[in-house]
N, C-alpha and C. Protein backbone atom coordinates (compact mmCIF):
# COMPACT_ATOMS: atom_id res chain seq x y z
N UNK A 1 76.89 -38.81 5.97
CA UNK A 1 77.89 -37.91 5.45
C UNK A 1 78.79 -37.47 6.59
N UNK A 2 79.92 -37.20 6.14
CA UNK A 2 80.81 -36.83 6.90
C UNK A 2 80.55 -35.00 7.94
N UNK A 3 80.91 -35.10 9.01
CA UNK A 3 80.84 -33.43 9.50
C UNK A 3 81.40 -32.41 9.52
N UNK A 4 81.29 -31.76 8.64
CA UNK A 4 81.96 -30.78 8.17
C UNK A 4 81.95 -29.39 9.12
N UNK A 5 83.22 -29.23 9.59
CA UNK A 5 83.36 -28.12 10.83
C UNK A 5 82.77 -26.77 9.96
N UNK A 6 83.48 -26.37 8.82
CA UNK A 6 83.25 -24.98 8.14
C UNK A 6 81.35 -25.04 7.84
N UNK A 7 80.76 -25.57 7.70
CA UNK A 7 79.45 -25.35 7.73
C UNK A 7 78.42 -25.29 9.30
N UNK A 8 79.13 -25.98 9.80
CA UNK A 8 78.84 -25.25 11.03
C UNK A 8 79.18 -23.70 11.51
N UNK A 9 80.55 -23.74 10.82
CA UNK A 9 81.19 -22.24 11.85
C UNK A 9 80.22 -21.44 10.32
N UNK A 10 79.78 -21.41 9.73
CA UNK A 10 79.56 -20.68 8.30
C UNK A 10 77.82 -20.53 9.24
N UNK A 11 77.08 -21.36 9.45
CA UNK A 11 75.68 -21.02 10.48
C UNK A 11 75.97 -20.28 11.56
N UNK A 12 76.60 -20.56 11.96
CA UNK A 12 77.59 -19.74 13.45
C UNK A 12 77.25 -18.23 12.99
N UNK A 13 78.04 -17.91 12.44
CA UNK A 13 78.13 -16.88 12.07
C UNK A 13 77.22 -15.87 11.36
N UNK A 14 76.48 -16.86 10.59
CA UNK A 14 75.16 -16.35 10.20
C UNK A 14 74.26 -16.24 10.87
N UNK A 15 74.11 -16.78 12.13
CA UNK A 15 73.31 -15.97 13.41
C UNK A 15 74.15 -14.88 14.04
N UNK A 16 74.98 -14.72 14.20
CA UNK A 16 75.96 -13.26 14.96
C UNK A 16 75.62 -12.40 13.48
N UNK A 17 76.01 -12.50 11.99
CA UNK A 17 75.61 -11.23 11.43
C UNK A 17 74.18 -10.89 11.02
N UNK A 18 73.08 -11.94 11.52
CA UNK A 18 71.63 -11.68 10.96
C UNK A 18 71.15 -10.90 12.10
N UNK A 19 72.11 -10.68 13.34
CA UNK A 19 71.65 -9.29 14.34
C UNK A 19 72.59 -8.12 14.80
N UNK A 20 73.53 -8.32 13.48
CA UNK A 20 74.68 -6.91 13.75
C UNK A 20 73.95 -5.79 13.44
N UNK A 21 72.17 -5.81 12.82
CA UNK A 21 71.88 -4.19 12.59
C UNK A 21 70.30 -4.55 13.03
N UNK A 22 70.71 -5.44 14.53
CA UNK A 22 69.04 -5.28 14.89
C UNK A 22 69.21 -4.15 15.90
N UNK A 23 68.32 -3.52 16.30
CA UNK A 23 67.96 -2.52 17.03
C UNK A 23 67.03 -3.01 18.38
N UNK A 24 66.96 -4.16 18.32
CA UNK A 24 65.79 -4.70 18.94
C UNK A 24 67.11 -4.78 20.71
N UNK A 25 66.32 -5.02 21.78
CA UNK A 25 67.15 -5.11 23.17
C UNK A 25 67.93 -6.34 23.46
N UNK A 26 68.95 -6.45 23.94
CA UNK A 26 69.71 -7.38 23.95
C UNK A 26 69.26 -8.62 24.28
N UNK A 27 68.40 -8.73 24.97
CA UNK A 27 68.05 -10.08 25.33
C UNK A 27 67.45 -10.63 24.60
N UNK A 28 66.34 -9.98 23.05
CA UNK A 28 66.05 -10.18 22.24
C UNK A 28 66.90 -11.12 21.23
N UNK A 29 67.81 -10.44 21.29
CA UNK A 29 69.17 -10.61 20.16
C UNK A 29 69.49 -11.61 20.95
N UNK A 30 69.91 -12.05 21.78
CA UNK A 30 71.08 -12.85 22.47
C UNK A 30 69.51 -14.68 22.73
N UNK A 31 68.71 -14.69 22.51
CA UNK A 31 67.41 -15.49 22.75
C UNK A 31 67.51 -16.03 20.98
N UNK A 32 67.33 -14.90 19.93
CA UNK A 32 67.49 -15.15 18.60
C UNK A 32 69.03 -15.90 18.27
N UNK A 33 70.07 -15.30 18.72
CA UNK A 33 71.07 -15.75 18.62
C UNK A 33 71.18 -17.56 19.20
N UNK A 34 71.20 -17.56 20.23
CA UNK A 34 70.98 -18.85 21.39
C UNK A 34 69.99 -19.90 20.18
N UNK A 35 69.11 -19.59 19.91
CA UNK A 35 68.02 -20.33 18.56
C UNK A 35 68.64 -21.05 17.51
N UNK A 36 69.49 -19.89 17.00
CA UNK A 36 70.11 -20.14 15.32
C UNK A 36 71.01 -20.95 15.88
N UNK A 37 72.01 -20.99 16.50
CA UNK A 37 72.98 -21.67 16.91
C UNK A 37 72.79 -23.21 17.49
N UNK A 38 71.92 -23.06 18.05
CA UNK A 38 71.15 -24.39 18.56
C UNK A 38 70.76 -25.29 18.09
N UNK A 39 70.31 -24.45 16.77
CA UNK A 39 69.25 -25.25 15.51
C UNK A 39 70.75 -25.78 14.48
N UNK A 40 71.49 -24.67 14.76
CA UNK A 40 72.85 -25.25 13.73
C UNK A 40 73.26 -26.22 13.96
N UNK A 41 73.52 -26.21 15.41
CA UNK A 41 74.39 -27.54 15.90
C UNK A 41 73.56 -28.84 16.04
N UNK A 42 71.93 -28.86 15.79
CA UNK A 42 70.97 -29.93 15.92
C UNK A 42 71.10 -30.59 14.39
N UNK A 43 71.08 -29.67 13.53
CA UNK A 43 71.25 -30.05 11.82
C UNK A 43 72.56 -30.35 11.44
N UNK A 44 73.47 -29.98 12.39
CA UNK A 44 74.88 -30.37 12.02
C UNK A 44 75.22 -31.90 12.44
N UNK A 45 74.57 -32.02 13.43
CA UNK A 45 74.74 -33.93 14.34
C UNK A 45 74.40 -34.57 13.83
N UNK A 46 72.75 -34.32 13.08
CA UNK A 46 72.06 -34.97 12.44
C UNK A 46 72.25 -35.30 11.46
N UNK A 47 72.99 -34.61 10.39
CA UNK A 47 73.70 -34.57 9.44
C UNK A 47 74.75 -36.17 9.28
N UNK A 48 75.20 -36.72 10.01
CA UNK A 48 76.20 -37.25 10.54
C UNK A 48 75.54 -38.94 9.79
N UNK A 49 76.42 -39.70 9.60
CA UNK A 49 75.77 -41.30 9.18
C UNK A 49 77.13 -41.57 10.02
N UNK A 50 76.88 -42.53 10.79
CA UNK A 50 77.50 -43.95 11.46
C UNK A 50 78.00 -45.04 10.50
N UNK A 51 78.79 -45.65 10.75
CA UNK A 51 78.89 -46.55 10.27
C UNK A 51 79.35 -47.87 11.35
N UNK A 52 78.46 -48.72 11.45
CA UNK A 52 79.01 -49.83 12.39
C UNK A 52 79.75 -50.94 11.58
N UNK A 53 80.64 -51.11 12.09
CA UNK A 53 81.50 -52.34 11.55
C UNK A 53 81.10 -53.72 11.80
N UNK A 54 81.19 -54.77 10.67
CA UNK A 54 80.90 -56.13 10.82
C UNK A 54 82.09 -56.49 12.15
N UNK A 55 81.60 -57.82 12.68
CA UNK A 55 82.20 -58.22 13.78
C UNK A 55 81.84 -58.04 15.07
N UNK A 56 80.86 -57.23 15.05
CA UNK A 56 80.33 -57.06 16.40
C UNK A 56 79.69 -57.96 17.52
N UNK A 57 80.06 -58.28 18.50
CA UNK A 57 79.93 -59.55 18.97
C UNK A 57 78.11 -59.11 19.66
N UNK A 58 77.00 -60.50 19.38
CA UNK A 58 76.39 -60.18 19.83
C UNK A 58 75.53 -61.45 20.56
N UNK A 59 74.46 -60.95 21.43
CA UNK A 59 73.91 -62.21 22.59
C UNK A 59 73.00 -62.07 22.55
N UNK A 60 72.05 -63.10 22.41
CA UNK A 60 70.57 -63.39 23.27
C UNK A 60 70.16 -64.00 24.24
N UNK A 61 69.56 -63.99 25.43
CA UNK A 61 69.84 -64.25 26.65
C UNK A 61 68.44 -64.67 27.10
N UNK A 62 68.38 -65.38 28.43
CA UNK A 62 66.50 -65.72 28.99
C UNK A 62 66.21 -67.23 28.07
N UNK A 63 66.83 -67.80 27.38
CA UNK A 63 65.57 -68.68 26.59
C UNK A 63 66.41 -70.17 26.05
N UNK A 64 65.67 -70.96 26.05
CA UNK A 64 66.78 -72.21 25.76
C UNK A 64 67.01 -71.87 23.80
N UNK A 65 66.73 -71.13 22.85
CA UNK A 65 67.47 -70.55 22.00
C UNK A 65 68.70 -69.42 22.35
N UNK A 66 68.94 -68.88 23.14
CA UNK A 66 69.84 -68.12 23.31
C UNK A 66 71.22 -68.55 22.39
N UNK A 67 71.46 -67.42 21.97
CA UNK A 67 72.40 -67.46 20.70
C UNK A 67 73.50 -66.24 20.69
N UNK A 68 74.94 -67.19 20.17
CA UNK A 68 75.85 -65.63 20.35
C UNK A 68 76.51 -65.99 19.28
N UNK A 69 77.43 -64.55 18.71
CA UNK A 69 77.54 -64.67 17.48
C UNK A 69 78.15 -63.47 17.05
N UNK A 70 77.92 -63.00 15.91
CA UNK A 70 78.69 -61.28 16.01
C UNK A 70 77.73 -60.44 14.54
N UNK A 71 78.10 -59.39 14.17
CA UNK A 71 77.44 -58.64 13.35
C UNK A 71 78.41 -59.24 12.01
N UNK A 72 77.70 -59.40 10.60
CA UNK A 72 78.27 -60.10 9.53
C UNK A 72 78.58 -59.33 8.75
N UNK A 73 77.74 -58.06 8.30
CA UNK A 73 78.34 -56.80 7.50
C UNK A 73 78.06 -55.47 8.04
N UNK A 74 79.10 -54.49 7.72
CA UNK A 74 79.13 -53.35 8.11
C UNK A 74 77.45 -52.80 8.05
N UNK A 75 76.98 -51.68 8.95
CA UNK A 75 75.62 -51.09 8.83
C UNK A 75 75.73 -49.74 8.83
N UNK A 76 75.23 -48.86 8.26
CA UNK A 76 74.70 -47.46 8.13
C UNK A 76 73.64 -47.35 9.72
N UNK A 77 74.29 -45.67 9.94
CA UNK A 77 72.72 -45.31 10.40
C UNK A 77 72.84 -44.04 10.31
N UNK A 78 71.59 -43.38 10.78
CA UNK A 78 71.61 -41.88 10.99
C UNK A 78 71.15 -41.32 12.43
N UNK A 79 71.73 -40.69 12.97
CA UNK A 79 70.90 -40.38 13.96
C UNK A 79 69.54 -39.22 14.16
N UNK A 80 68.39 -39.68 14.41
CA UNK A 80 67.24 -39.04 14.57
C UNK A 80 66.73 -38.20 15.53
């Protein structure tokens, strides 16, 4: 799927207002904050599918089969 900036900035933000009425000491807050944001931007990348395009030129090398050639149809991926 495509990456959608507003759901990121929409997590963003939902870590800055899930400690506008903590009471707890700043470094608390700012450690919690640093977390949510971190975790946003890890689920936001991940989120992401590739798409590789057919044509990709490719080689095998070391062996009296060695073979070159290219990629034949487009591929999906995700990153993990």
């Amino acid at each position: 799927m495509a990456l959608v900036k507003a759901t990121l900035k929409s997590a963003i933000k939902a870590a800055f207002e899930a400690e506008k009425e903590s009471t707890d000491p700043a470094a608390t807050s700012i450690d919690r904050i640093a977390t949510a944001i971190s975790d946003a931007v890890d689920v936001h990348i991940r989120s992401a599918t590739l798409t590789v395009p057919a044509g990709i030129p490719v080689a095998t090398a070391g062996s009296p089969s060695a073979q070159v050639g290219a990629t034949t149809a487009p591929a999906l991926c995700l990153i993990s």
